[in-house]
N, C-alpha and C. Protein backbone atom coordinates (compact mmCIF):
# COMPACT_ATOMS: atom_id res chain seq x y z
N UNK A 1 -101.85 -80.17 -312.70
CA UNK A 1 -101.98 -79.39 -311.48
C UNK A 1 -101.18 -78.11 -311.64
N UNK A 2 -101.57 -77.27 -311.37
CA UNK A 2 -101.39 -75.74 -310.79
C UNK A 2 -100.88 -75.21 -309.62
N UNK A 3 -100.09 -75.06 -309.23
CA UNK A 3 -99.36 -74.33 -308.14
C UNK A 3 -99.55 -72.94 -307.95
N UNK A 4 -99.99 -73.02 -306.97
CA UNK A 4 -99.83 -71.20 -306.57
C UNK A 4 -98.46 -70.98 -305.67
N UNK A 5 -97.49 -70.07 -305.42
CA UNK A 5 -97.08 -69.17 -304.42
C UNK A 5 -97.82 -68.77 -303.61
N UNK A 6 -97.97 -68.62 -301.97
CA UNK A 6 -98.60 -68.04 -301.18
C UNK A 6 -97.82 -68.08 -299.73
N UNK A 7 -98.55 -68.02 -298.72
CA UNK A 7 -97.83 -68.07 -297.49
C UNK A 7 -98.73 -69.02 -297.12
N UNK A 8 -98.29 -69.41 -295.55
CA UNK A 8 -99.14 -70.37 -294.98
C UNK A 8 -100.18 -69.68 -293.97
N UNK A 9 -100.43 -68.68 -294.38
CA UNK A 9 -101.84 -67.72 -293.98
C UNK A 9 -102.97 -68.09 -294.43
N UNK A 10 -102.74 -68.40 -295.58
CA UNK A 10 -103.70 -68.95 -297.03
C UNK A 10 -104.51 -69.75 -296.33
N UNK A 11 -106.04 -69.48 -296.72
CA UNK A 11 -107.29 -70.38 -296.08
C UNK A 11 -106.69 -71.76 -296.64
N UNK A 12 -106.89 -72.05 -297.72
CA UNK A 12 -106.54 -73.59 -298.79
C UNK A 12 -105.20 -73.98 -298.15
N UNK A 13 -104.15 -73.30 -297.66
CA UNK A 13 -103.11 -74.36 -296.86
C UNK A 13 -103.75 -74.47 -295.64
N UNK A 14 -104.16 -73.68 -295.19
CA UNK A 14 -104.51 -74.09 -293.66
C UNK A 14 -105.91 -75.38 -293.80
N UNK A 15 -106.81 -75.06 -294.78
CA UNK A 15 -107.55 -76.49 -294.54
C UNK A 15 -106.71 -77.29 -294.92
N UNK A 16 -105.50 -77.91 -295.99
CA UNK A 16 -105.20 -79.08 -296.49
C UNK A 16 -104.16 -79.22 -295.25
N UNK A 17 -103.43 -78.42 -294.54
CA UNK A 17 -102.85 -78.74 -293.29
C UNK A 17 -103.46 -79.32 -292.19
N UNK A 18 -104.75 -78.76 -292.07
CA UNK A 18 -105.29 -79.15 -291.18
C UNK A 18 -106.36 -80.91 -291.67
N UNK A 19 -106.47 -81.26 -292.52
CA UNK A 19 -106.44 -82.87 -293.11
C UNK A 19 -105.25 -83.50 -293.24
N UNK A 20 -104.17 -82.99 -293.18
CA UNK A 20 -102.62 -83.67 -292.94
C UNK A 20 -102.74 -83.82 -291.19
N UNK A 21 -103.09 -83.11 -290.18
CA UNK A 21 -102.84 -82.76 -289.11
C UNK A 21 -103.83 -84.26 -288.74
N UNK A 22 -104.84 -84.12 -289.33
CA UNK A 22 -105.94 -85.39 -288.66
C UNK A 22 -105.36 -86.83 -289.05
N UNK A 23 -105.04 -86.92 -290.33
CA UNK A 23 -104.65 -88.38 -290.89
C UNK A 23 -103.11 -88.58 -290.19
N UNK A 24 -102.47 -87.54 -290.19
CA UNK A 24 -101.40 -87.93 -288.72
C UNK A 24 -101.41 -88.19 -287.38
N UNK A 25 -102.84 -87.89 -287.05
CA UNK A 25 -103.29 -88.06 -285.49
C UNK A 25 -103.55 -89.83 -285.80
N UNK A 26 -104.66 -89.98 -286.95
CA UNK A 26 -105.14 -91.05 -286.89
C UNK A 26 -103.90 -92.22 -287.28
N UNK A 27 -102.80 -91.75 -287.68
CA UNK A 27 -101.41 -92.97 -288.50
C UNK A 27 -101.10 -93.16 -286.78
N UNK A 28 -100.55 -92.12 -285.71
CA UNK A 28 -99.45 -92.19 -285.36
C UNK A 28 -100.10 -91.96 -283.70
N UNK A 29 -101.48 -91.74 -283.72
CA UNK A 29 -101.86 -91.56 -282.09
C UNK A 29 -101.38 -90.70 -280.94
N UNK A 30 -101.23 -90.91 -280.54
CA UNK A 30 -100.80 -89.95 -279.36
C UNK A 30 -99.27 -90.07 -279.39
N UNK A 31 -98.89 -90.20 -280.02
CA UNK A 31 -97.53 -89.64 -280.72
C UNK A 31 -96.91 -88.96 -281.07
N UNK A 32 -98.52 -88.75 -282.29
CA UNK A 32 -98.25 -87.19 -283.01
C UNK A 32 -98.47 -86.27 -282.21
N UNK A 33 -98.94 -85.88 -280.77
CA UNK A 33 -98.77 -85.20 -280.03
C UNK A 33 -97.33 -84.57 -280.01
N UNK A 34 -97.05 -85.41 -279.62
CA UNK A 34 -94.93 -84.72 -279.95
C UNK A 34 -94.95 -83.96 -280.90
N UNK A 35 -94.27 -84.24 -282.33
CA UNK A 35 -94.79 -83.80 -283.06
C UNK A 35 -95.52 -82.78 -283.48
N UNK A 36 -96.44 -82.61 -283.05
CA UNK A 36 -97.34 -81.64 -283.44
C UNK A 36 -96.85 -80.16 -282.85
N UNK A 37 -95.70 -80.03 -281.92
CA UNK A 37 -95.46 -78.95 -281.48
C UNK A 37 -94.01 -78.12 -282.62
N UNK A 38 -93.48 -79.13 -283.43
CA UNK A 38 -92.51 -78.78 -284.25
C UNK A 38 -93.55 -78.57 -285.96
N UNK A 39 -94.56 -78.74 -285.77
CA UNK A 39 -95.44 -78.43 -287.13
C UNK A 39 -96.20 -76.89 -287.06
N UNK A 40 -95.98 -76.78 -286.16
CA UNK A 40 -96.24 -75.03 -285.87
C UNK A 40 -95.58 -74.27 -286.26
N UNK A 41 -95.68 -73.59 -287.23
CA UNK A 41 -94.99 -72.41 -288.12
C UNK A 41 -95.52 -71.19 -287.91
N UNK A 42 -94.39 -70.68 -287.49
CA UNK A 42 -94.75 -68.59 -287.37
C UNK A 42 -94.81 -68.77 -289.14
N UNK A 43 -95.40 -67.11 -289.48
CA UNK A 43 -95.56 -67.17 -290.38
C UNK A 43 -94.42 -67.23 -291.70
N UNK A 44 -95.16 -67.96 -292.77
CA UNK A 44 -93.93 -68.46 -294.26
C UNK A 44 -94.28 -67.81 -294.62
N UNK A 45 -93.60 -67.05 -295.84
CA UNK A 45 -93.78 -66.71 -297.09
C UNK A 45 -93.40 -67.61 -298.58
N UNK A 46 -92.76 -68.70 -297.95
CA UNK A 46 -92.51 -70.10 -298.91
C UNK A 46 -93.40 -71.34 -298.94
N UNK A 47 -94.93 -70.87 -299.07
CA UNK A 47 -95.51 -72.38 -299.47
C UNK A 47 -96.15 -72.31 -300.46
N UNK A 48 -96.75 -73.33 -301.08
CA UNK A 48 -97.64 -73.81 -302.28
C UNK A 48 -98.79 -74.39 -301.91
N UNK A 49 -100.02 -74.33 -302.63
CA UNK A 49 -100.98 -74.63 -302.76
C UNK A 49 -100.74 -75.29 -304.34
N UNK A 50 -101.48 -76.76 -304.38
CA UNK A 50 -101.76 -77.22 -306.07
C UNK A 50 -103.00 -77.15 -306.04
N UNK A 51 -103.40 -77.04 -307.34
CA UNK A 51 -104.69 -77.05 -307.57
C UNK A 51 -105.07 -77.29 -309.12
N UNK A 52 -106.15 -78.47 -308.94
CA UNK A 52 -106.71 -79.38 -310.16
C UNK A 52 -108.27 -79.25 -310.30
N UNK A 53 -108.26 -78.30 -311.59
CA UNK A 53 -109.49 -77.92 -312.00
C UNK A 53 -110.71 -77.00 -310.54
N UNK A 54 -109.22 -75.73 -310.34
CA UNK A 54 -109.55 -75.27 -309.39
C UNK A 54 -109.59 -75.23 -307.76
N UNK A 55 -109.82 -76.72 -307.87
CA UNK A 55 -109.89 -77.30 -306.38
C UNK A 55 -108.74 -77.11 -305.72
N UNK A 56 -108.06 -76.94 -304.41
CA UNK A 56 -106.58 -77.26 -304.00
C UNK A 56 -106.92 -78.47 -303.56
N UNK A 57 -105.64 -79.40 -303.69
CA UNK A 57 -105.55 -80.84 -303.61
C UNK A 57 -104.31 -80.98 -302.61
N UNK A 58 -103.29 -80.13 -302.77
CA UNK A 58 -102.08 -80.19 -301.80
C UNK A 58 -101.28 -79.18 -302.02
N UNK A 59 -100.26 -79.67 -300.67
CA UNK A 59 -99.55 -78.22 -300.28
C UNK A 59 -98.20 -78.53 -299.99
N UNK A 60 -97.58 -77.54 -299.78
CA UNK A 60 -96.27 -77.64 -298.88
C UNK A 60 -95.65 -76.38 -298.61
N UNK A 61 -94.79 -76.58 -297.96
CA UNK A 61 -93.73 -75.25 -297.63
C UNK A 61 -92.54 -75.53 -297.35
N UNK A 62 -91.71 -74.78 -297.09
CA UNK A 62 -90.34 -74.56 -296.61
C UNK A 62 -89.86 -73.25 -295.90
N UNK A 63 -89.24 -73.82 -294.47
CA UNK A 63 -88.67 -72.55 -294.54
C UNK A 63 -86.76 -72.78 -293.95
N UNK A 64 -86.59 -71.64 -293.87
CA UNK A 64 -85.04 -71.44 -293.78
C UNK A 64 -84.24 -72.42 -292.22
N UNK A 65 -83.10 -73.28 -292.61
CA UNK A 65 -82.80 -73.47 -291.26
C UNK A 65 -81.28 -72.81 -291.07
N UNK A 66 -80.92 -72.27 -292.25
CA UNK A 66 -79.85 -71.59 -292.00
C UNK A 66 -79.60 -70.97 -293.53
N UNK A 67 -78.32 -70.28 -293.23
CA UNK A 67 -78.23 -69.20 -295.69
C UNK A 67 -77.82 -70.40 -296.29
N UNK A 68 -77.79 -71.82 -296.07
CA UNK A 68 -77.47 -72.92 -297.27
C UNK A 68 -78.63 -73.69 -297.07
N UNK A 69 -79.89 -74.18 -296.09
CA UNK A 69 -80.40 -75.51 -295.89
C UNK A 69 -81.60 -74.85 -295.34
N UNK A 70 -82.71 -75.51 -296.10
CA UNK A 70 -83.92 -75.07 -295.81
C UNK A 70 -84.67 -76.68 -295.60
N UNK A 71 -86.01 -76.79 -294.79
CA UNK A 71 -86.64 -77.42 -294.37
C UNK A 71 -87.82 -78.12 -295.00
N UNK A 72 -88.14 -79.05 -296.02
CA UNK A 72 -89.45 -79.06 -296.40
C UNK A 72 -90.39 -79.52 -295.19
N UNK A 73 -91.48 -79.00 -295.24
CA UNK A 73 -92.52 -79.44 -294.14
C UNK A 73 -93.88 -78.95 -295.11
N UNK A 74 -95.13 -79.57 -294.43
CA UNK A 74 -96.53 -79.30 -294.31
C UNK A 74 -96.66 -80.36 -295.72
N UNK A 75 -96.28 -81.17 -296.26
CA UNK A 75 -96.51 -82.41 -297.74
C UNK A 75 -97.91 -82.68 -297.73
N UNK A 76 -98.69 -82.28 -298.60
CA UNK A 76 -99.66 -83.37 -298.17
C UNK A 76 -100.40 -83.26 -299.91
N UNK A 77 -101.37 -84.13 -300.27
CA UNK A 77 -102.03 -84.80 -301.21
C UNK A 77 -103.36 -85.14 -300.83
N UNK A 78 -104.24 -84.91 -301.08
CA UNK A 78 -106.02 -85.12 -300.72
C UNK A 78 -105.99 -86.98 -300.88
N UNK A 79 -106.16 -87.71 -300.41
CA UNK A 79 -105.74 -88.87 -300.67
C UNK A 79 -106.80 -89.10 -301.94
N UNK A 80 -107.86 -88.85 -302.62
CA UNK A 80 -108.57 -88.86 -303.43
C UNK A 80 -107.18 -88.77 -305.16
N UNK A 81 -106.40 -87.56 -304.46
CA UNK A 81 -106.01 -87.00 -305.60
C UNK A 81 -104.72 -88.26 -306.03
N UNK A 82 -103.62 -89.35 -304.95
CA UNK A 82 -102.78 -89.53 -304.55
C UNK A 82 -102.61 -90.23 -305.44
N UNK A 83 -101.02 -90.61 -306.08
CA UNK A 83 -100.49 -91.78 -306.80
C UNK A 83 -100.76 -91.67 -308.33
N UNK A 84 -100.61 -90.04 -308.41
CA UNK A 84 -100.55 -89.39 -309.88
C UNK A 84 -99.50 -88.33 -309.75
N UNK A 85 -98.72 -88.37 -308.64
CA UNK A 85 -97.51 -87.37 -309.46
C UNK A 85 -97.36 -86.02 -308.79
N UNK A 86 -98.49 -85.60 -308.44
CA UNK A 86 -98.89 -84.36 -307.36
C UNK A 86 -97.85 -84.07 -306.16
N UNK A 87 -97.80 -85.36 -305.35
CA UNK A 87 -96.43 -85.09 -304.19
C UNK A 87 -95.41 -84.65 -304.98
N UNK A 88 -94.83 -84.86 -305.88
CA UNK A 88 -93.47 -85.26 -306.61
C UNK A 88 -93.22 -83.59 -307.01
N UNK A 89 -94.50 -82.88 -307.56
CA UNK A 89 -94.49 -81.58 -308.45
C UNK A 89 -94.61 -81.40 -307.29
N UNK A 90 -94.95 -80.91 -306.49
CA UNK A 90 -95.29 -79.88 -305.50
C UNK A 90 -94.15 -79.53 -305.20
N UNK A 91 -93.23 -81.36 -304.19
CA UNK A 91 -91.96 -81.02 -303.72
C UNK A 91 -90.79 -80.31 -304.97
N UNK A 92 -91.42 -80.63 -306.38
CA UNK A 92 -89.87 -80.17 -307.03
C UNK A 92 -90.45 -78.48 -306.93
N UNK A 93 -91.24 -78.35 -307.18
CA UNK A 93 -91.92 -76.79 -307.31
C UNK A 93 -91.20 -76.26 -306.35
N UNK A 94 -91.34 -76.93 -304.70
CA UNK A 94 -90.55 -76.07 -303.37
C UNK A 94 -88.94 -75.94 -303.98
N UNK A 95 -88.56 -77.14 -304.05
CA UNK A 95 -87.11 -77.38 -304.22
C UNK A 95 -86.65 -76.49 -305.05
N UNK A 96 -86.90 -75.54 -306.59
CA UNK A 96 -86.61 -75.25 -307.53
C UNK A 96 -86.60 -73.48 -306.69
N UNK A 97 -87.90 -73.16 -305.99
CA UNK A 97 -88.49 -72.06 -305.42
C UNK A 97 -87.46 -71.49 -304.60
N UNK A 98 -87.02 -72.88 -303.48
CA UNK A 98 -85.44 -72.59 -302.61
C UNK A 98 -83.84 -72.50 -303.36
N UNK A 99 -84.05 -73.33 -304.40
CA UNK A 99 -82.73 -72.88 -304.91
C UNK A 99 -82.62 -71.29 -305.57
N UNK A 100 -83.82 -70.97 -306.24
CA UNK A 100 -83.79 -69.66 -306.80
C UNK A 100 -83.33 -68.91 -305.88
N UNK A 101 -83.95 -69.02 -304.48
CA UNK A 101 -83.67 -68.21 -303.48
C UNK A 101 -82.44 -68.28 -303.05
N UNK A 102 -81.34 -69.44 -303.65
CA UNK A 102 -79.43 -69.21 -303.21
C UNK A 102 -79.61 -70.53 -302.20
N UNK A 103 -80.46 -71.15 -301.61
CA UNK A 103 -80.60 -72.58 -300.84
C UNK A 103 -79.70 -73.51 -301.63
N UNK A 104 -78.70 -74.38 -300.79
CA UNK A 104 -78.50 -75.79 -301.58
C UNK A 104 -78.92 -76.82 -301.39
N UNK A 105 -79.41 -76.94 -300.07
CA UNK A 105 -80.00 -78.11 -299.67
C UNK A 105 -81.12 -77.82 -299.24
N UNK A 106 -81.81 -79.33 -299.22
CA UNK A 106 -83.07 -79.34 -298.69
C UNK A 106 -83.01 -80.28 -297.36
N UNK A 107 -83.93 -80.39 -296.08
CA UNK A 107 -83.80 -81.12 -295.55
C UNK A 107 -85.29 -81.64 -295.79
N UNK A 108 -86.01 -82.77 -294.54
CA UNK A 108 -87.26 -82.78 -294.25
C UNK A 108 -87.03 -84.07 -293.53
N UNK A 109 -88.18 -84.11 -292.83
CA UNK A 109 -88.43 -85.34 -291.79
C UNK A 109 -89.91 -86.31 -291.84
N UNK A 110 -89.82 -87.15 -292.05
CA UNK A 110 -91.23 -88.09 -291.93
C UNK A 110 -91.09 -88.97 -291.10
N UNK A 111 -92.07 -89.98 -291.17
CA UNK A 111 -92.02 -90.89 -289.97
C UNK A 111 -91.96 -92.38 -290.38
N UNK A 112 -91.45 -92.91 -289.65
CA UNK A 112 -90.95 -94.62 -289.82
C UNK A 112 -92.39 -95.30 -290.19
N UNK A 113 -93.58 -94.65 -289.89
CA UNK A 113 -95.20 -95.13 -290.31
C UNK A 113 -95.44 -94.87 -291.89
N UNK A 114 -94.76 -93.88 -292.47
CA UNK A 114 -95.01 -93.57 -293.39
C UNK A 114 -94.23 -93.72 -294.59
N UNK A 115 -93.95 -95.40 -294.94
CA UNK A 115 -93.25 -95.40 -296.40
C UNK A 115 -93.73 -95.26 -297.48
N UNK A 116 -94.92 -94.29 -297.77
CA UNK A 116 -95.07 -94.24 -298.72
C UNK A 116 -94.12 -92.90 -299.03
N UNK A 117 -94.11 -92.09 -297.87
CA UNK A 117 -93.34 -90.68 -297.98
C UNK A 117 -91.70 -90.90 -298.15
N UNK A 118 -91.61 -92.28 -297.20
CA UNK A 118 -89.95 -92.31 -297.46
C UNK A 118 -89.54 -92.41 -299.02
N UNK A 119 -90.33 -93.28 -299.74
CA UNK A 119 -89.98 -94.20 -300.83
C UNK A 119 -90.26 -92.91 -302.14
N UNK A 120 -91.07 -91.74 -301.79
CA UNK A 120 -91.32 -90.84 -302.52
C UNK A 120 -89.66 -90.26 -302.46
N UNK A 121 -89.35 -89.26 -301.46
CA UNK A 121 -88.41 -88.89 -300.84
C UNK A 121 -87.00 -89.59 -301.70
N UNK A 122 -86.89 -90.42 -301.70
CA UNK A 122 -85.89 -91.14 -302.37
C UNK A 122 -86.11 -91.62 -303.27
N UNK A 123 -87.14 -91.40 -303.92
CA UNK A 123 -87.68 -92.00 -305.73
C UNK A 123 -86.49 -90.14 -306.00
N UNK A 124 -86.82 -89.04 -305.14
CA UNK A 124 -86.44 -87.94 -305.70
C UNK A 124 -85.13 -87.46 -305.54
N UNK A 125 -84.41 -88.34 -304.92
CA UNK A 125 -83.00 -88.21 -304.64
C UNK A 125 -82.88 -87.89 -303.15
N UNK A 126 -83.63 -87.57 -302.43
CA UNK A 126 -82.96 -87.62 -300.61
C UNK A 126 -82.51 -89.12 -300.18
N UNK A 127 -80.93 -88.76 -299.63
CA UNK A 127 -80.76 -89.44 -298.85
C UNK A 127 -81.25 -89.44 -296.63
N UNK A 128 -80.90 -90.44 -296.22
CA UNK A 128 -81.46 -90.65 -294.96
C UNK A 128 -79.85 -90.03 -294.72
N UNK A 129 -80.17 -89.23 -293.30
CA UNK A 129 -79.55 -88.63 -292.73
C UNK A 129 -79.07 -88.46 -291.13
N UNK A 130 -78.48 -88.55 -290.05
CA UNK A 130 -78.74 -88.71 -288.98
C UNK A 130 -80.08 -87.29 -288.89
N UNK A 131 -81.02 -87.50 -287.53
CA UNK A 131 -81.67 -86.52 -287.05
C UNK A 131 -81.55 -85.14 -286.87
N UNK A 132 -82.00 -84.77 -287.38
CA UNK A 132 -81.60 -83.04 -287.20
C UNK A 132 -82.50 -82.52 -286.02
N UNK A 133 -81.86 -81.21 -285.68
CA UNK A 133 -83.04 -80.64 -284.10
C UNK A 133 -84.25 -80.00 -284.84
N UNK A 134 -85.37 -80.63 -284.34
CA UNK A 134 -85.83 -80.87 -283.20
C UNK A 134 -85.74 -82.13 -283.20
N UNK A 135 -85.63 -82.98 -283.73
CA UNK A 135 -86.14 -84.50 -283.77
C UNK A 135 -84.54 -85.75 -283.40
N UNK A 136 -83.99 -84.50 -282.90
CA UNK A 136 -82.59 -85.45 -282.05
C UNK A 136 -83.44 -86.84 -281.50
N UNK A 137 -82.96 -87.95 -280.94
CA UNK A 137 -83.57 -89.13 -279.58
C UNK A 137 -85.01 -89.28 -280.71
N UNK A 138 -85.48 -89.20 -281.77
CA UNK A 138 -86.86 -89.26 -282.15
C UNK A 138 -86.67 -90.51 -282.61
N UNK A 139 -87.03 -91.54 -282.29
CA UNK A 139 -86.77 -92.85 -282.77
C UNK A 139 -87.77 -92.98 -283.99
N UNK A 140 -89.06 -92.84 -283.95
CA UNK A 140 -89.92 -92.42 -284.96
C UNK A 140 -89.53 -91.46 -286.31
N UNK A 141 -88.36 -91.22 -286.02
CA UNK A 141 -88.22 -89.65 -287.40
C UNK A 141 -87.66 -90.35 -287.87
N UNK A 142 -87.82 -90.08 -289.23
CA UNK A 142 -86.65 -90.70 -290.30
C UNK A 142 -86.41 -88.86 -291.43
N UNK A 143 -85.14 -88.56 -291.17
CA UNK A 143 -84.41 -87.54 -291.88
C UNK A 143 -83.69 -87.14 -293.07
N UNK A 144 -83.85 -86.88 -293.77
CA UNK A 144 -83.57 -86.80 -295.11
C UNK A 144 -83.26 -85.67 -295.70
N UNK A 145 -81.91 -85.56 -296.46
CA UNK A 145 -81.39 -84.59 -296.91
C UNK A 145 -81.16 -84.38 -298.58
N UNK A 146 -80.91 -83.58 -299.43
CA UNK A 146 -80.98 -83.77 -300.75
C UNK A 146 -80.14 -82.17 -301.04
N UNK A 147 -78.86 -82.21 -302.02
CA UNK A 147 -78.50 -81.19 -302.80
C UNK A 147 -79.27 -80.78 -304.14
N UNK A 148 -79.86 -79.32 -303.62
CA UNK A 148 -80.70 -78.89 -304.78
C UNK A 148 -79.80 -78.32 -305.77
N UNK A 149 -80.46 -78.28 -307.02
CA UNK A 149 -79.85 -77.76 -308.30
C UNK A 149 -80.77 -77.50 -309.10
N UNK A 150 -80.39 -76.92 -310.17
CA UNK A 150 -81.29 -76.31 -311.09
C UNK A 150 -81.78 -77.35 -312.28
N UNK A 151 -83.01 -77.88 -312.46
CA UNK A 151 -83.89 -78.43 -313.21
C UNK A 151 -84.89 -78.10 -314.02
């Protein structure tokens, strides 16, 4: 897989966001309603598109939550493509992208529905973390933090 640099303007993040946006409606129900108001991003200039034999397959981004700790958000994998390695590059691709940029940490948030994301997450070194804002009282969030470095 292939990574591009782009923003989250990009047609190819906005469709693979918007198939993350549905398979989270369908995991988590009227839930992800909540949710769905902290997945709204003014515009990035920190995301990725992958892409395998052209196609984009997945994405992600990050952006700033302060000059040491940036946010991963928007993860996703075509589930066709999933359980070859793709989540893993994407996220180190962000992670490597933010440290260049002077970032030490990473944060990100998933949900107690989703261990396949936790168990990724911590195959890569994040630890669980108390809640960060927005997702203070989120009994559903599970938070995760990780010191980036150069790889």
């Amino acid at each position: 897989m292939k990574s591009k640099r782009t923003s989250n303007a990009n047609n190819d993040f906005q469709a693979l966001t918007h198939l993350l946006d549905s398979e989270l409606k369908a995991r988590y129900g009227n839930l992800q309603d909540i949710y769905d108001q902290h997945n709204v991003i003014t515009l990035i200039e920190t995301a990725l598109v992958g892409f395998n034999d052209g196609e984009p397959i997945a994405c992600g981004c990050f952006k700033a939550i302060d000059n040491m700790t940036v946010e991963i958000k928007r993860m996703f994998v075509l589930p066709a493509y999933r359980r070859r390695g793709f989540s893993s590059q994407i996220l180190h691709d962000l992670e490597q992208w933010a440290y260049t940029l002077g970032y030490q940490y990473a944060r990100l948030e998933t949900g107690q529905s989703q261990p396949e994301a936790i168990a990724l997450y911590q195959k890569q070194g994040y630890s669980i973390i108390d809640n960060f804002e927005p997702y203070i009282g989120m009994s559903n969030s599970v938070c995760m933090q990780k010191e980036l470095r150069n790889v």
